[in-house]
C-alpha atoms as a PDB file:
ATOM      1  CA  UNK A   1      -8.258 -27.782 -24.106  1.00  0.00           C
ATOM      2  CA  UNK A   2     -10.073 -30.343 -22.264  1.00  0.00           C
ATOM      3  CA  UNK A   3      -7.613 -31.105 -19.660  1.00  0.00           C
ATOM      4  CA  UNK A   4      -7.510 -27.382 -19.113  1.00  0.00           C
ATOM      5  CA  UNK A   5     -11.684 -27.159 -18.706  1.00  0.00           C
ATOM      6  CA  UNK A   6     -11.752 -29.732 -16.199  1.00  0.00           C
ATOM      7  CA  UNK A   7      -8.863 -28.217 -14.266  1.00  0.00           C
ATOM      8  CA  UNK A   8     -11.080 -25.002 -14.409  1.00  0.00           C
ATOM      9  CA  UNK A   9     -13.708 -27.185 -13.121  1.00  0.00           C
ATOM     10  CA  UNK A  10     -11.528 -28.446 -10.007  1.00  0.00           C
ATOM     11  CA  UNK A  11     -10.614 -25.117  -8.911  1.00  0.00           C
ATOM     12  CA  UNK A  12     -14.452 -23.554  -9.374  1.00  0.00           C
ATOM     13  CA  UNK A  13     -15.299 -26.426  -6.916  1.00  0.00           C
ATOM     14  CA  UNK A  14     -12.449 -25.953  -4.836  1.00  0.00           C
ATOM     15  CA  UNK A  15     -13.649 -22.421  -4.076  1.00  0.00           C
ATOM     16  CA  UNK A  16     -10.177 -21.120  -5.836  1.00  0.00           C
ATOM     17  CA  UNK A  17     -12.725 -18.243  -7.384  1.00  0.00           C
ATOM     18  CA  UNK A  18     -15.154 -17.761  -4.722  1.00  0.00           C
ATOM     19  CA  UNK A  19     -18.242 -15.488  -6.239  1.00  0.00           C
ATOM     20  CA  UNK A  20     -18.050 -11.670  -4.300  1.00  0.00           C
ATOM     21  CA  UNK A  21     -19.893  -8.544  -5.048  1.00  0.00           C
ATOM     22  CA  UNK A  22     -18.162  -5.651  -5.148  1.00  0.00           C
ATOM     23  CA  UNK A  23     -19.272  -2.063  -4.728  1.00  0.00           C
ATOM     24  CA  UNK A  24     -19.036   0.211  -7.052  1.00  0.00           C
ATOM     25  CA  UNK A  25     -16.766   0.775  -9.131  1.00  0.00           C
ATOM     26  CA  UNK A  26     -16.413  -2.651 -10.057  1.00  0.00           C
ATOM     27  CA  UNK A  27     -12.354  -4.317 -10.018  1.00  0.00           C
ATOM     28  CA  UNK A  28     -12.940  -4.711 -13.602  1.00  0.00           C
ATOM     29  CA  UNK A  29     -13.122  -1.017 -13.613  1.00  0.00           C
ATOM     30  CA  UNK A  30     -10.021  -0.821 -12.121  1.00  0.00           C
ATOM     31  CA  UNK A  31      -6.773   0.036 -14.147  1.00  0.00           C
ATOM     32  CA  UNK A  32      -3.127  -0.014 -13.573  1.00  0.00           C
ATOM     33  CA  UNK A  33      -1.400   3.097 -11.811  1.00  0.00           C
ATOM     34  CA  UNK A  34       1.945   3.958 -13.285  1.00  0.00           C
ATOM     35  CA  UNK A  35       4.790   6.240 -11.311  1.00  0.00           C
ATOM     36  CA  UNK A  36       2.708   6.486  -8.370  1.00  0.00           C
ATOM     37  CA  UNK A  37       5.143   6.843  -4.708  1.00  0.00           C
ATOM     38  CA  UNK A  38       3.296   7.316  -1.560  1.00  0.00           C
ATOM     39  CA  UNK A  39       6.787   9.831  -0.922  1.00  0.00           C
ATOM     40  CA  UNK A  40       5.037  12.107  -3.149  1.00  0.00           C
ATOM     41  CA  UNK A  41       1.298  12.284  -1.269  1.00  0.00           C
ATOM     42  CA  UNK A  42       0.186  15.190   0.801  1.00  0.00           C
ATOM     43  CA  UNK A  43      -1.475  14.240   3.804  1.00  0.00           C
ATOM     44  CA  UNK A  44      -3.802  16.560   5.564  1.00  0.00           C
ATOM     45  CA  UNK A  45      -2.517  17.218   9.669  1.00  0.00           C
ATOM     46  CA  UNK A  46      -5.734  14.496  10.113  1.00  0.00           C
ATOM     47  CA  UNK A  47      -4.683  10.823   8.977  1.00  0.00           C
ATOM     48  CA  UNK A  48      -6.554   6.923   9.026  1.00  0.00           C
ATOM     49  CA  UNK A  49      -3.831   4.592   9.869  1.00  0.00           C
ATOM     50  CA  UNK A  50      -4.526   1.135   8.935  1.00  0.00           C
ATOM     51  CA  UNK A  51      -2.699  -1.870   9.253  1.00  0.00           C
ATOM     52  CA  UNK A  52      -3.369  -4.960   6.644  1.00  0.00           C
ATOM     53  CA  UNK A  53      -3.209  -8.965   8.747  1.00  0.00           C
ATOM     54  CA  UNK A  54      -4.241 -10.940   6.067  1.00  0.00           C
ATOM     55  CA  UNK A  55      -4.287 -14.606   8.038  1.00  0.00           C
ATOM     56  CA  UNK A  56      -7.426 -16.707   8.029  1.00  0.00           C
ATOM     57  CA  UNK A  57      -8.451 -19.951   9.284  1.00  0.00           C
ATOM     58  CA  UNK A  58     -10.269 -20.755   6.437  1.00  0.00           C
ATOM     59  CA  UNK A  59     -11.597 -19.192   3.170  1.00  0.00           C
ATOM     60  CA  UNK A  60     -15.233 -17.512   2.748  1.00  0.00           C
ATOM     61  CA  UNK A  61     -17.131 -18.325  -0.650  1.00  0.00           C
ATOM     62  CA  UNK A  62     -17.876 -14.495  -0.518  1.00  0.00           C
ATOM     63  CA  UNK A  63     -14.522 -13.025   0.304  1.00  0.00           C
ATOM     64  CA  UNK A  64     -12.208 -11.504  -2.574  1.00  0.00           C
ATOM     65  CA  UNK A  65      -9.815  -9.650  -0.008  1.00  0.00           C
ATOM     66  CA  UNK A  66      -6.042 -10.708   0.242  1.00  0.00           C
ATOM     67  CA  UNK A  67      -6.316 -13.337   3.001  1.00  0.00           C
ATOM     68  CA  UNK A  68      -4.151 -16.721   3.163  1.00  0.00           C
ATOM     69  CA  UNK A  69      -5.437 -19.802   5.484  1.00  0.00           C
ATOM     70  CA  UNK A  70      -1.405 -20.299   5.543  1.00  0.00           C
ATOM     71  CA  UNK A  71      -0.416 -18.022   8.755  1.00  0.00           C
ATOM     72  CA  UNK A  72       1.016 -19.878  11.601  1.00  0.00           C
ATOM     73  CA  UNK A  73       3.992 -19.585  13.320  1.00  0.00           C
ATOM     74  CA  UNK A  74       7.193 -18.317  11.987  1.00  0.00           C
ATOM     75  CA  UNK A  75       5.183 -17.095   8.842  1.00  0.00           C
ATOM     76  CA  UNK A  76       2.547 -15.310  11.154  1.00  0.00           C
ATOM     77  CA  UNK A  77       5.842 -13.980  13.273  1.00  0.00           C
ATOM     78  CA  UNK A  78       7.762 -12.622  10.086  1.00  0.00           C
ATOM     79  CA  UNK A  79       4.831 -10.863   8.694  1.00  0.00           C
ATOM     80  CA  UNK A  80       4.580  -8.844  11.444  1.00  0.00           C
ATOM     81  CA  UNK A  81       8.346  -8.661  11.992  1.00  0.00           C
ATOM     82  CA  UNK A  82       7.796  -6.627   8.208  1.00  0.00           C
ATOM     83  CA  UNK A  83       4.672  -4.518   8.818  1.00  0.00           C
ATOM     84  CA  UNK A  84       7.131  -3.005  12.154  1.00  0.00           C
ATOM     85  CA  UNK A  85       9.778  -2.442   9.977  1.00  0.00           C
ATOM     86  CA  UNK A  86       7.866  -0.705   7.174  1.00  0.00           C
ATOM     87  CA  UNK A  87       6.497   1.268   9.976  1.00  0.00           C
ATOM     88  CA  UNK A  88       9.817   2.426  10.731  1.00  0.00           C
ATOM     89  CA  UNK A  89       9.981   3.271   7.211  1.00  0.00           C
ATOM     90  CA  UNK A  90       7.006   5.590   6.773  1.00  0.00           C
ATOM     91  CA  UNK A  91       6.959   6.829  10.113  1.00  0.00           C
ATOM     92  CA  UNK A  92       7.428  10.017   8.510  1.00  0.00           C
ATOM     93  CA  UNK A  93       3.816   9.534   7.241  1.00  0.00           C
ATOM     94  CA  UNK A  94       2.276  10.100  10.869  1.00  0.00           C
ATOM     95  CA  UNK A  95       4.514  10.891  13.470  1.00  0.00           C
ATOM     96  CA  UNK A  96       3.993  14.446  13.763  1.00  0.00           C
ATOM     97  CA  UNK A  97       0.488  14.091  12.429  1.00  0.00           C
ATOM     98  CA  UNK A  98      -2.921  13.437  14.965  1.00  0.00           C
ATOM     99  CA  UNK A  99      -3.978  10.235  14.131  1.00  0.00           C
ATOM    100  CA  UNK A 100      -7.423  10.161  14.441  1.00  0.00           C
ATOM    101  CA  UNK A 101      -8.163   6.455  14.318  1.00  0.00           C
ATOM    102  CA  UNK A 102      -6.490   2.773  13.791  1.00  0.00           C
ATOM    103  CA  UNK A 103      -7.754   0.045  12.255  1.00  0.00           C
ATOM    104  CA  UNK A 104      -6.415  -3.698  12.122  1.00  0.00           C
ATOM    105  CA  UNK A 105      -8.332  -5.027   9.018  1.00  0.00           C
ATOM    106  CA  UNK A 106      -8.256  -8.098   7.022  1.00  0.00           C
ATOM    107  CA  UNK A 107      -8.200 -11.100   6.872  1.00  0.00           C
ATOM    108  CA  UNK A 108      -8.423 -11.910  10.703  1.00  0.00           C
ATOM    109  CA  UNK A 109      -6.477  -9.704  12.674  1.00  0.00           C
ATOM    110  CA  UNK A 110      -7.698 -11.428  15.870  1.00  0.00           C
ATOM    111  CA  UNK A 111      -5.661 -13.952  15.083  1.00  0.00           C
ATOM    112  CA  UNK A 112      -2.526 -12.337  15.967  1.00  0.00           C
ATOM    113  CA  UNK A 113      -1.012 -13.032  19.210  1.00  0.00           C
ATOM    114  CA  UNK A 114      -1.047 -11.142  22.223  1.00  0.00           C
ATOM    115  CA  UNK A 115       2.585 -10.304  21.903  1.00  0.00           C
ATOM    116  CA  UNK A 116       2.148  -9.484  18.332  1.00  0.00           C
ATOM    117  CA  UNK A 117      -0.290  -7.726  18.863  1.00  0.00           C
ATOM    118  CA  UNK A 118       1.595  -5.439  21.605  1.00  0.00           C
ATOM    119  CA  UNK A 119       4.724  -5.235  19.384  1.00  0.00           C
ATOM    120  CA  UNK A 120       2.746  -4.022  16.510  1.00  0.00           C
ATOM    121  CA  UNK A 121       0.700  -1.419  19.067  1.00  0.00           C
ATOM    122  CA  UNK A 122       4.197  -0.192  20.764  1.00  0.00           C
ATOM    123  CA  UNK A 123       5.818   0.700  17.584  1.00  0.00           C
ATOM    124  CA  UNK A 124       2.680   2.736  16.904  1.00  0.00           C
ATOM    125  CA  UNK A 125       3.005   4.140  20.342  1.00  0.00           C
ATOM    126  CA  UNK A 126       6.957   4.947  19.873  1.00  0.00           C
ATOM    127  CA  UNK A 127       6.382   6.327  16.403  1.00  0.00           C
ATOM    128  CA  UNK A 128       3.381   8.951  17.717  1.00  0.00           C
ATOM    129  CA  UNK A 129       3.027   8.732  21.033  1.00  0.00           C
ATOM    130  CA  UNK A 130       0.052  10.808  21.158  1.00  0.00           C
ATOM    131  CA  UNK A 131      -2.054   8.330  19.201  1.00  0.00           C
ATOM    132  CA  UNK A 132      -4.315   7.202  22.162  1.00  0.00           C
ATOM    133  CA  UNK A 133      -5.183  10.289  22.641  1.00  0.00           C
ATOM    134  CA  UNK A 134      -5.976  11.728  19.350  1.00  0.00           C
ATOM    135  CA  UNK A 135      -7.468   8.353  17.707  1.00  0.00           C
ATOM    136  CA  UNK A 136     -11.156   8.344  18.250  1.00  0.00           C
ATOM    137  CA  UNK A 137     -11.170   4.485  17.589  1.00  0.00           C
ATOM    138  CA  UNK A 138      -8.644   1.966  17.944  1.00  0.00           C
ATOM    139  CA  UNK A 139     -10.390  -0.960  15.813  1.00  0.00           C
ATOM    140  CA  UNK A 140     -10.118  -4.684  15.166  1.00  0.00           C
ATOM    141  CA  UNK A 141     -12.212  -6.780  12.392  1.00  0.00           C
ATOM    142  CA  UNK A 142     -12.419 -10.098  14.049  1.00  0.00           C
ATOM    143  CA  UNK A 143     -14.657 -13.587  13.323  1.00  0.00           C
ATOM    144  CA  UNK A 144     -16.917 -15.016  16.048  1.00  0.00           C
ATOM    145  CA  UNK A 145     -14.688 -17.612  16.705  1.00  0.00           C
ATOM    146  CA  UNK A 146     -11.312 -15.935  17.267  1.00  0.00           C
ATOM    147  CA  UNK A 147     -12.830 -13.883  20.498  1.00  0.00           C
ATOM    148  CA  UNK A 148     -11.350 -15.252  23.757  1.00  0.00           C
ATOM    149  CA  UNK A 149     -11.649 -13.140  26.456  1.00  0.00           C
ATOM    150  CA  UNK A 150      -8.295 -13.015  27.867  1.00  0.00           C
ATOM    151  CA  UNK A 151      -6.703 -11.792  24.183  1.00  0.00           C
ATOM    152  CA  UNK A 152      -9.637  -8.916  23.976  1.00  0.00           C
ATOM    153  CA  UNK A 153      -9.150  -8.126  27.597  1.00  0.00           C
ATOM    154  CA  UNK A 154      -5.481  -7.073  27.060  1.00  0.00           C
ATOM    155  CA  UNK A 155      -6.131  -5.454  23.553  1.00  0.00           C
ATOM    156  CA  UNK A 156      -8.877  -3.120  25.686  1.00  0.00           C
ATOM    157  CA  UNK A 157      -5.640  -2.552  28.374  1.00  0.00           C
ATOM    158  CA  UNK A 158      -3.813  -1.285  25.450  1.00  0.00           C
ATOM    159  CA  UNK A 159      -6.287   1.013  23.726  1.00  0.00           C
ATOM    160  CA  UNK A 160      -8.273  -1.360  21.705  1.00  0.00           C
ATOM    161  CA  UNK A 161     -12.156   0.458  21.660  1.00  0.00           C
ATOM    162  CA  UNK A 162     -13.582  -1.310  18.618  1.00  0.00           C
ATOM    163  CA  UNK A 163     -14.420  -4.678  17.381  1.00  0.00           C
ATOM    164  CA  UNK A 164     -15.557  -5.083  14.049  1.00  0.00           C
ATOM    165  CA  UNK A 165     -16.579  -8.701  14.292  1.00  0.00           C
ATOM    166  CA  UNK A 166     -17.932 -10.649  10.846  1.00  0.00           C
ATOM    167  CA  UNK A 167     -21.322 -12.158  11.803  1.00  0.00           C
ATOM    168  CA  UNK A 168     -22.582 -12.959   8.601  1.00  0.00           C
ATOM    169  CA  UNK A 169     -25.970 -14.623   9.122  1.00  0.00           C
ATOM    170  CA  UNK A 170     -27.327 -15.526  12.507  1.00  0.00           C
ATOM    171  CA  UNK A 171     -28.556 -18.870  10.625  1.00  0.00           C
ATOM    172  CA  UNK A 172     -26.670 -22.034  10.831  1.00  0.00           C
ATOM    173  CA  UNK A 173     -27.406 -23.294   7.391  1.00  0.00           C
ATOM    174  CA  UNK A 174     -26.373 -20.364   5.792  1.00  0.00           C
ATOM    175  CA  UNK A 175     -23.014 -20.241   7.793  1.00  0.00           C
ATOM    176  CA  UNK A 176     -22.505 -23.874   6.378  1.00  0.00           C
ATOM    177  CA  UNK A 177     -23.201 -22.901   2.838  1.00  0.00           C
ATOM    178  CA  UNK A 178     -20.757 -20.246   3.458  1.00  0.00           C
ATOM    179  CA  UNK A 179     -17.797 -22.314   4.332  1.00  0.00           C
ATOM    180  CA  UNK A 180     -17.587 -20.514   7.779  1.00  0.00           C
ATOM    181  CA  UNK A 181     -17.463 -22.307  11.484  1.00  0.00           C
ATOM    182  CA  UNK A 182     -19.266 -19.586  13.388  1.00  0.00           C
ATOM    183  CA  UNK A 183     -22.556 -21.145  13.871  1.00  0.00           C
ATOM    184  CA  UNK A 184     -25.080 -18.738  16.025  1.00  0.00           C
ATOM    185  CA  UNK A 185     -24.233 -19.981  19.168  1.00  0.00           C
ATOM    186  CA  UNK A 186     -20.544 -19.077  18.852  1.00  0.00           C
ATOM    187  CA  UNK A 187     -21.653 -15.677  17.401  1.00  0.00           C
ATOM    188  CA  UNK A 188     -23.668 -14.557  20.254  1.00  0.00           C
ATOM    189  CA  UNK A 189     -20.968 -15.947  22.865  1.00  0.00           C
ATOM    190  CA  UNK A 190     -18.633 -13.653  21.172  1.00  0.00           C
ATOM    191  CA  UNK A 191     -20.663 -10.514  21.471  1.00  0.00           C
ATOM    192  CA  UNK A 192     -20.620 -11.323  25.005  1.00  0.00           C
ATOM    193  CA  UNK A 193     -17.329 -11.744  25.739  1.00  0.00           C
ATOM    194  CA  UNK A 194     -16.249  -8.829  24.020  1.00  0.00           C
ATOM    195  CA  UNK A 195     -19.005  -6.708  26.582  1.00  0.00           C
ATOM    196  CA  UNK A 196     -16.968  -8.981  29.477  1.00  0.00           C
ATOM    197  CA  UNK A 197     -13.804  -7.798  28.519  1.00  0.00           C
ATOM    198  CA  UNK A 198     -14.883  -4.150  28.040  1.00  0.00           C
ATOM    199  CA  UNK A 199     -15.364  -3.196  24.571  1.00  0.00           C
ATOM    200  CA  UNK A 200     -18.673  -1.758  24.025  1.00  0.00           C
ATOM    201  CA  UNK A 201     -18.179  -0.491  20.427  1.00  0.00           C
ATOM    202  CA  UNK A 202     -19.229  -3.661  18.665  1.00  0.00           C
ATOM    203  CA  UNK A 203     -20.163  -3.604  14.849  1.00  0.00           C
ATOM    204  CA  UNK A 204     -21.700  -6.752  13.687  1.00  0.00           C
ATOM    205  CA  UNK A 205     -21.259  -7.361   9.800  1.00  0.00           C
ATOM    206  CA  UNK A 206     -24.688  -9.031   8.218  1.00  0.00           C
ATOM    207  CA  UNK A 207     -24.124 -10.454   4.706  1.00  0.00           C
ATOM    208  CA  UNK A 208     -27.037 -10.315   2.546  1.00  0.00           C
ATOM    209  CA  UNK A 209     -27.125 -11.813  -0.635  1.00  0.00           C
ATOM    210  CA  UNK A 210     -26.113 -15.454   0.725  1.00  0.00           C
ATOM    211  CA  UNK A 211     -26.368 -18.307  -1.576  1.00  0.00           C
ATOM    212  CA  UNK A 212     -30.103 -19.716  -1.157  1.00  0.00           C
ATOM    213  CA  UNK A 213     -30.612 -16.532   1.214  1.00  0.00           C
ATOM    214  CA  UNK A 214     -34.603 -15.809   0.835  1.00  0.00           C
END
């Protein structure tokens, strides 16, 4: 019993169970769903069509979404080598529907190469080729630090309209206590490089509720 407390300990200060407040309903609320197939949903002519990248370069204390800080190379390249072919899969989902918008959430999409990025976009292109026409936005969810200009330059060439980019606090203290890396500085570079490379849609995410947040 005691070993297993002070292994509970370890992980609590590790982070393992970061602390994150959920909207409601709570995910204790939540309960199993049994002989559900997504074969057997009817989709309005209208659909969202998002795409899950769950790499990270590091873990928030306040995130609870499916993320791992273990994405580089062939592991980063194989996960999306998946997510094409289970959109070959489902393509019967949305390719005679109008996709209205597209979202790369998270994790940190940004993250993805150029190339990846294109091969993911392309597929999306083959499978409905109206899609940049009918989507409204074409989002990303990005962190301060992933923004380079040349990357969000060519995502803008190929349809990218919205960046989604996770701010947090403006106040370096509070970034610290957060385990993050994007101190204000880098923050309000990235906003600027995003205007430099075209995107003008920019939604900045604010956290309130930060440890020691007055």
């Amino acid at each position: 019993m005691t070993n297993s407390a002070q292994t509970l300990v370890e992980r609590i200060e590790r982070h393992d169970f970061p602390p994150y407040a959920y909207t409601y309903p709570p995910t204790r609320m939540f309960q199993p769903v049994e002989e559900f197939c997504l074969d057997d949903v009817v989709l309005t002519d209208d659909v969202n069509v998002y795409l899950h990248i769950p790499f990270c370069e590091q873990k928030c204390t306040f995130c609870g979404y499916l993320t791992t800080i273990d994405g580089k190379g062939d592991f980063q390249e194989a996960y999306v080598d998946t997510i094409i072919q289970e959109l070959e899969m489902k393509r019967g989902l949305f390719e005679e529907r109008r996709v209205t918008s597209v979202n790369f959430g998270g994790g940190t999409p940004s993250l993805l190469t150029i190339g990846q990025f294109e091969r993911i976009f392309y597929k999306l292109l083959e499978i409905n080729p109206q899609l940049l026409e009918t989507a409204e936005e074409v989002s990303i969810e990005a962190t301060p630090e992933s923004i380079e200009y040349e990357k969000f330059r060519r995502f803008r060439e190929l349809g990218l309209n919205r960046v989604s980019i996770g701010i947090q606090t403006f106040d370096d203290e509070e970034i610290a206590l957060s385990k993050r890396h994007n101190w204000a500085q880098v923050s309000t570079d990235a906003i600027k490089i995003l205007r430099k490379a075209g995107i003008h849609n920019v939604c900045c995410d604010l956290m309130y509720g930060i440890e020691g947040q007055t």
